[in-house]
N, C-alpha and C. Protein backbone atom coordinates (compact mmCIF):
# COMPACT_ATOMS: atom_id res chain seq x y z
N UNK A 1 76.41 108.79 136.73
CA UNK A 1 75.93 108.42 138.04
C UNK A 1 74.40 108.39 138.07
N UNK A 2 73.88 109.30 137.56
CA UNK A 2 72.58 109.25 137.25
C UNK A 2 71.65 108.08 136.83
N UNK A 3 72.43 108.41 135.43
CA UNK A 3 72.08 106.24 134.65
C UNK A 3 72.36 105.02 136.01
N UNK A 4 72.99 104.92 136.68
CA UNK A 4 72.76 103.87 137.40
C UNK A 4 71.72 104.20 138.54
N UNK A 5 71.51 105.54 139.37
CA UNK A 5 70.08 105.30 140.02
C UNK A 5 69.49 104.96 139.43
N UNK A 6 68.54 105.27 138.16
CA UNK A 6 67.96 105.06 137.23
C UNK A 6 67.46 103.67 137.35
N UNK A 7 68.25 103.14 137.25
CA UNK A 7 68.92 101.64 137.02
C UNK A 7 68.22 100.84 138.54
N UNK A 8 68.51 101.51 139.67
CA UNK A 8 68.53 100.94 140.73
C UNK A 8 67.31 101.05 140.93
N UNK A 9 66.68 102.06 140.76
CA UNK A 9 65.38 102.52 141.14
C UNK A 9 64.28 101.49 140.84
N UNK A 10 64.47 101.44 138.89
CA UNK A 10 63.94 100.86 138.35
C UNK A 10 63.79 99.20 139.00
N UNK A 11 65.10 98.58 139.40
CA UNK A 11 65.43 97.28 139.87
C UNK A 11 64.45 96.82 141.67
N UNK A 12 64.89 98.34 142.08
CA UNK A 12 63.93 97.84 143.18
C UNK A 12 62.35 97.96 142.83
N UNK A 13 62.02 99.01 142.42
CA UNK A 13 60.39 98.64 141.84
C UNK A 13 60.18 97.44 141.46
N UNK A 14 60.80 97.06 140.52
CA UNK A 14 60.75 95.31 139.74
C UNK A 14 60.61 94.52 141.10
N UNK A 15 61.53 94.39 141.79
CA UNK A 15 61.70 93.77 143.01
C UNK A 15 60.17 93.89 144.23
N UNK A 16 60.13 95.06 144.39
CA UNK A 16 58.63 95.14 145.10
C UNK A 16 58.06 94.67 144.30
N UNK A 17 57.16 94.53 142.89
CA UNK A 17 56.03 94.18 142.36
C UNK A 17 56.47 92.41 141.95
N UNK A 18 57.58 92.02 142.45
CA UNK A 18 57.39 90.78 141.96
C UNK A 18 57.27 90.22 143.37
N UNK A 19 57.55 90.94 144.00
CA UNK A 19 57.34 90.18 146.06
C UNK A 19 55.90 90.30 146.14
N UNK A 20 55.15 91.57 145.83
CA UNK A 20 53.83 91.54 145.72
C UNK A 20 52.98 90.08 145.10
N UNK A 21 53.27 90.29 143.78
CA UNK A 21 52.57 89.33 142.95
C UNK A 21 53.25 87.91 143.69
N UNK A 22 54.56 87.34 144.12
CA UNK A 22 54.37 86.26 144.80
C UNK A 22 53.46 86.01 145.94
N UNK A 23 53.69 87.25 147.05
CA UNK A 23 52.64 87.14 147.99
C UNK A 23 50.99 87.00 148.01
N UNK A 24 50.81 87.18 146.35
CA UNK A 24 49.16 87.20 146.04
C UNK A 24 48.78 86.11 145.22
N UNK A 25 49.82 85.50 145.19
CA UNK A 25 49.66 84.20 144.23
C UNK A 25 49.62 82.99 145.02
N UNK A 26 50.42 82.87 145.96
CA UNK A 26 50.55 81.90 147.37
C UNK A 26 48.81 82.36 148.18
N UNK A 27 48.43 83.24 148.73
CA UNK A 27 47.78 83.27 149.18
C UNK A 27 46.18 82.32 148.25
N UNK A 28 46.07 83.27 146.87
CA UNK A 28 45.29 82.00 146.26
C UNK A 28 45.59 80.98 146.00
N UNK A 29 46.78 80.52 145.69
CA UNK A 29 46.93 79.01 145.95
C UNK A 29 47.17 78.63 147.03
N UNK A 30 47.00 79.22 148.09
CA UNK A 30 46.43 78.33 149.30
C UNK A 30 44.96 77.97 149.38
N UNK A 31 44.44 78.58 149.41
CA UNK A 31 42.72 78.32 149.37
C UNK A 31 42.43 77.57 148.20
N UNK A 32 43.13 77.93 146.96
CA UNK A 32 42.96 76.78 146.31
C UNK A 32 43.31 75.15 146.59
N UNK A 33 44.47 75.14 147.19
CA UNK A 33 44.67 73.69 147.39
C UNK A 33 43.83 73.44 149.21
N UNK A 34 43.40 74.24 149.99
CA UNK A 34 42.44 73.70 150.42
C UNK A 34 40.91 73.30 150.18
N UNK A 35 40.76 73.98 149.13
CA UNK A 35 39.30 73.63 148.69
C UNK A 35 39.61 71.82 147.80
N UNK A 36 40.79 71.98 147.18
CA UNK A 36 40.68 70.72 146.68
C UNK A 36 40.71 69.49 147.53
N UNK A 37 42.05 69.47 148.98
CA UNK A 37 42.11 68.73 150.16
C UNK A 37 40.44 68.53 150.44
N UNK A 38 39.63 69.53 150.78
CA UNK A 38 38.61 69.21 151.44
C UNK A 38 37.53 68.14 150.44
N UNK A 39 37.70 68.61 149.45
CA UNK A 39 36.99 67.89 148.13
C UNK A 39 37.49 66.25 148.00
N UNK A 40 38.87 66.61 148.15
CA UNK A 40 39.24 65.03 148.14
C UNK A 40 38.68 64.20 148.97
N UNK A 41 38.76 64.58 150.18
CA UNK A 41 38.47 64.28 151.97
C UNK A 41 37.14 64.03 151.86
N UNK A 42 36.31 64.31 151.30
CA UNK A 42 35.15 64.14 151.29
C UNK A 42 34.48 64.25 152.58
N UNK A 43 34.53 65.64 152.45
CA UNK A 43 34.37 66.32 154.26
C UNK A 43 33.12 67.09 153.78
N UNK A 44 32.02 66.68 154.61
CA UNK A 44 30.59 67.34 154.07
C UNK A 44 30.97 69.14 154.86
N UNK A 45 30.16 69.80 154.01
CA UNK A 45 29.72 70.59 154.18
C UNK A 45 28.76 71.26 153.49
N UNK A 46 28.64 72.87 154.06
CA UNK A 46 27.05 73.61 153.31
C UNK A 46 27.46 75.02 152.97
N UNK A 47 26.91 75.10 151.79
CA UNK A 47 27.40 76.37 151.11
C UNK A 47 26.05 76.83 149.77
N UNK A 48 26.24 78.32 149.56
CA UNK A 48 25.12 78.01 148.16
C UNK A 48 25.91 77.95 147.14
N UNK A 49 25.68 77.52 146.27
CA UNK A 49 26.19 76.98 145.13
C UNK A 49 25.08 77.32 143.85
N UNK A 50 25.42 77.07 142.49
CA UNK A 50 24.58 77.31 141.66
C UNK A 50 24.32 75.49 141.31
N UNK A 51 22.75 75.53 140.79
CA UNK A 51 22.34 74.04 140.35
C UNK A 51 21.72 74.08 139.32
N UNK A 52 21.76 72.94 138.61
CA UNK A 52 21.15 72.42 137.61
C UNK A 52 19.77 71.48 138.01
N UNK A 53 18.82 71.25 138.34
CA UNK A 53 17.86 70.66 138.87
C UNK A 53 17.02 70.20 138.04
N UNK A 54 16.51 68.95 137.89
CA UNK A 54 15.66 68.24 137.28
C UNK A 54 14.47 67.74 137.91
N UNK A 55 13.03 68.08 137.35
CA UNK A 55 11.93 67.99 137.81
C UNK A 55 11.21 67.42 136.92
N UNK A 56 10.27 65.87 137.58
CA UNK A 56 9.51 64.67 136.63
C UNK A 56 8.17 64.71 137.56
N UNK A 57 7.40 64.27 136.72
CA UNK A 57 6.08 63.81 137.54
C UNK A 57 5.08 65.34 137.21
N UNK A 58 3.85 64.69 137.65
CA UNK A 58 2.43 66.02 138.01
C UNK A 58 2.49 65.86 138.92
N UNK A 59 1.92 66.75 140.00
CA UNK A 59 3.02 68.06 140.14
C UNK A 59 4.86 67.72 140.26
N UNK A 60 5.16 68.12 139.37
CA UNK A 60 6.83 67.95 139.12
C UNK A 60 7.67 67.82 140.58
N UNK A 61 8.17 66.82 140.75
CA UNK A 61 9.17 66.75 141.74
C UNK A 61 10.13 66.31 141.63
N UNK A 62 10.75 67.30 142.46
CA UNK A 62 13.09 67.31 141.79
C UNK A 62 13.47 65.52 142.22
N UNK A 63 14.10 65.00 141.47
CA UNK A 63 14.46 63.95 140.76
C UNK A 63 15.89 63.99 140.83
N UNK A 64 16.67 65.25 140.53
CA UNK A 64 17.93 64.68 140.27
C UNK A 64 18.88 66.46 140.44
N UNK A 65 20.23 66.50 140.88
CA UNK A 65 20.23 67.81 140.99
C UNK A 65 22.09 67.57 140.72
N UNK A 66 22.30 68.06 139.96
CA UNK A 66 23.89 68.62 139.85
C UNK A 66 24.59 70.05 139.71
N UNK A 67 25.53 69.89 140.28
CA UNK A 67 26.51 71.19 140.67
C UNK A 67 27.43 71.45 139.50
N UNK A 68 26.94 72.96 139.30
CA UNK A 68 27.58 73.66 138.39
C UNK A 68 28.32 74.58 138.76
N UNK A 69 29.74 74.80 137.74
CA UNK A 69 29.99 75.91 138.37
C UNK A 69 29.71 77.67 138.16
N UNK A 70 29.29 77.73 136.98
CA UNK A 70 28.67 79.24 136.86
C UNK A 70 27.26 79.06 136.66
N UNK A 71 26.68 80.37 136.20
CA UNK A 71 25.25 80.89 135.80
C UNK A 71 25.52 80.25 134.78
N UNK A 72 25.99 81.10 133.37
CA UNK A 72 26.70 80.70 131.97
C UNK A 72 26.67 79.23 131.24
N UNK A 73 27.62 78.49 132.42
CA UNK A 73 27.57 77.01 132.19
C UNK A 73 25.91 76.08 132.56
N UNK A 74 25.22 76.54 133.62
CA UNK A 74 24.38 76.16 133.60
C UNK A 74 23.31 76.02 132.74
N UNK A 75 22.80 77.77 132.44
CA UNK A 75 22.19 77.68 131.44
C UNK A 75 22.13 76.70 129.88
N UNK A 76 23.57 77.06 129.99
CA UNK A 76 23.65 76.32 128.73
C UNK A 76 23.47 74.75 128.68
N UNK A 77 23.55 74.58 129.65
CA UNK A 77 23.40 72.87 129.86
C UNK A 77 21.40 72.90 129.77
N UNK A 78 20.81 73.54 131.17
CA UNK A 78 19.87 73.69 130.90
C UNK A 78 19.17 73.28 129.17
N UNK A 79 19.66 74.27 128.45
CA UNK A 79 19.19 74.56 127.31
C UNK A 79 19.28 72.87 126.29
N UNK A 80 20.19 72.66 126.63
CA UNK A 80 20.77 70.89 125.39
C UNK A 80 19.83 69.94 126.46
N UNK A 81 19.51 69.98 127.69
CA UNK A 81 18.74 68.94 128.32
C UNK A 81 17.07 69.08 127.85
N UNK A 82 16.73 70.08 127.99
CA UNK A 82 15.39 70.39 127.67
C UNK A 82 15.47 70.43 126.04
N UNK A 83 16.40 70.14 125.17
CA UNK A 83 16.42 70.16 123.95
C UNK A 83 16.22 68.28 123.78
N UNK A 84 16.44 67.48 124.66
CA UNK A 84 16.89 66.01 124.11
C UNK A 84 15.95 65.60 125.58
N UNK A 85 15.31 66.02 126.46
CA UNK A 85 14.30 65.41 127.28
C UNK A 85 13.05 65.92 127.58
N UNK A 86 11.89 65.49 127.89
CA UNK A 86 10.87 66.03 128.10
C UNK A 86 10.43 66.51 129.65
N UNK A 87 11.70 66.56 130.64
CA UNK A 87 11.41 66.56 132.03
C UNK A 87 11.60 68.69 131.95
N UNK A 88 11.55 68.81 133.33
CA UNK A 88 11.25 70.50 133.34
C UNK A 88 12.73 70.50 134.01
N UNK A 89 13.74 71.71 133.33
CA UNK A 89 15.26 71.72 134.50
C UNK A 89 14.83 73.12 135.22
N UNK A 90 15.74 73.73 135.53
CA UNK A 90 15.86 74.65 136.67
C UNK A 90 17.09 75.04 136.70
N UNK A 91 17.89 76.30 136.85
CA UNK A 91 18.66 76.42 137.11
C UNK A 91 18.86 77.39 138.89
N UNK A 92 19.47 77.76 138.94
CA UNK A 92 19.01 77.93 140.44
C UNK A 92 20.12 78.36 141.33
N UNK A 93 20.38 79.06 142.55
CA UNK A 93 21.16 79.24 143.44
C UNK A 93 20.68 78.63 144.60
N UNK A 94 21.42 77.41 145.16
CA UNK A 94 20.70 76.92 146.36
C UNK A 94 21.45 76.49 147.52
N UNK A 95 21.07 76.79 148.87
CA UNK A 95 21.68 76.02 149.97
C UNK A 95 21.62 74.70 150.12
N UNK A 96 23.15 74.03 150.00
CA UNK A 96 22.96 72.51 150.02
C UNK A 96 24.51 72.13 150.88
N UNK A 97 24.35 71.01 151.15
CA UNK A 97 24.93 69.96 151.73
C UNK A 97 25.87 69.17 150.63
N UNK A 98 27.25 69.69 150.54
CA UNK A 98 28.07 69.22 149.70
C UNK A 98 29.24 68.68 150.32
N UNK A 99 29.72 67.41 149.53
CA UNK A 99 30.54 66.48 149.83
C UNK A 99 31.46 65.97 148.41
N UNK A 100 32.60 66.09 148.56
CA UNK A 100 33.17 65.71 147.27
C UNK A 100 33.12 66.34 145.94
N UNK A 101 32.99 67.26 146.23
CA UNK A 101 32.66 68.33 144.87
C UNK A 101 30.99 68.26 144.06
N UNK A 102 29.87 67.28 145.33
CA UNK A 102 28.65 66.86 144.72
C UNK A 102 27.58 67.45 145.82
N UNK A 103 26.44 67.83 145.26
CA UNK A 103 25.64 68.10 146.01
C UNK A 103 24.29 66.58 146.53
N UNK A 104 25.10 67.00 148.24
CA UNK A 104 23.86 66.15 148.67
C UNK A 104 22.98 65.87 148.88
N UNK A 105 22.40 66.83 149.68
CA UNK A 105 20.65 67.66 149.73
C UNK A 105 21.18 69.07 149.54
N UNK A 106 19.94 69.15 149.24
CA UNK A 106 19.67 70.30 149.01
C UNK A 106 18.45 70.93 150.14
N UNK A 107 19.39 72.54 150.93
CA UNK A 107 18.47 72.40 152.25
C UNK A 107 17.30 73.50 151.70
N UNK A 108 17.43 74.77 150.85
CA UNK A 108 16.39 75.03 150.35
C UNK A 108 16.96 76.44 149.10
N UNK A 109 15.94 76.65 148.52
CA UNK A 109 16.30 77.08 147.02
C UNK A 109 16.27 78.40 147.00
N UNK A 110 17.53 79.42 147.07
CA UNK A 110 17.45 80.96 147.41
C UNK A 110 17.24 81.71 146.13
N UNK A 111 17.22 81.66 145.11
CA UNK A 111 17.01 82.31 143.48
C UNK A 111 17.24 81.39 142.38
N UNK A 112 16.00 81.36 141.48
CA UNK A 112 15.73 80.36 140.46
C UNK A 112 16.94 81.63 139.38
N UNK A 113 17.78 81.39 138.43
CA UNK A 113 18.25 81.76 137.53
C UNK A 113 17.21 81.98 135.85
C-alpha cells in the first residue's frame, strides 16, 4: 500500500510541475507572438534598444543607424565594420522610434557601449 502512495505522490508532483511549466511557457509565448504581430503591423513605436551607429564627415555626423539585438552582437559587428571601412561606428543604448523591427529616429542617445 505504501508503494502505490509513493506512486501517487510522485504522479501528482509530476502533474503540478508540468501545469506550472505549461502556464510559464504560454505566458512567454504570448508576448512573444505579440511582439512579432506588432513587428509585422508595422505599428511605430519607442523603446531603448541597443544600436549600431555610423558616423561620416568633420565633425562626424550619424549617417546610418541599425538595430541590434545584444551588447555582444554589436560589438562584434562594430569590430568587422571598422575593420573593412574608414567611417567611426558606435555602439550604443538609445531612445528611438521603431517600426517593423527597424529603427526610425533616433530621439536621443542614453549610454555609448
Amino acid at each position: 500500500m505504501s508503494k502505490i502512495k509513493i506512486v501517487l505522490v510522485f504522479l501528482l508532483c509530476f502533474g503540478l510541475y508540468k501545469g506550472y511549466v505549461a502556464f510559464t511557457e504560454f505566458e512567454i509565448g504570448v508576448s512573444d507572438r505579440v511582439a512579432e504581430i506588432e513587428a509585422n503591423a508595422d505599428i511605430e513605436r519607442q523603446g531603448e534598444v541597443i544600436a549600431l551607429m555610423m558616423y561620416l564627415g568633420d565633425p562626424p555626423e550619424l549617417n546610418e543607424h541599425l538595430l541590434v539585438k545584444n551588447k555582444s552582437k554589436c560589438l562584434e559587428m562594430k569590430k568587422i565594420a571598422e575593420e573593412t571601412s574608414f567611417a567611426y561606428y558606435e555602439c550604443a543604448v538609445v531612445d528611438a522610434n521603431l517600426k517593423g523591427g527597424k529603427i526610425i529616429t533616433i530621439r536621443e542617445e542614453l549610454e555609448i557601449l
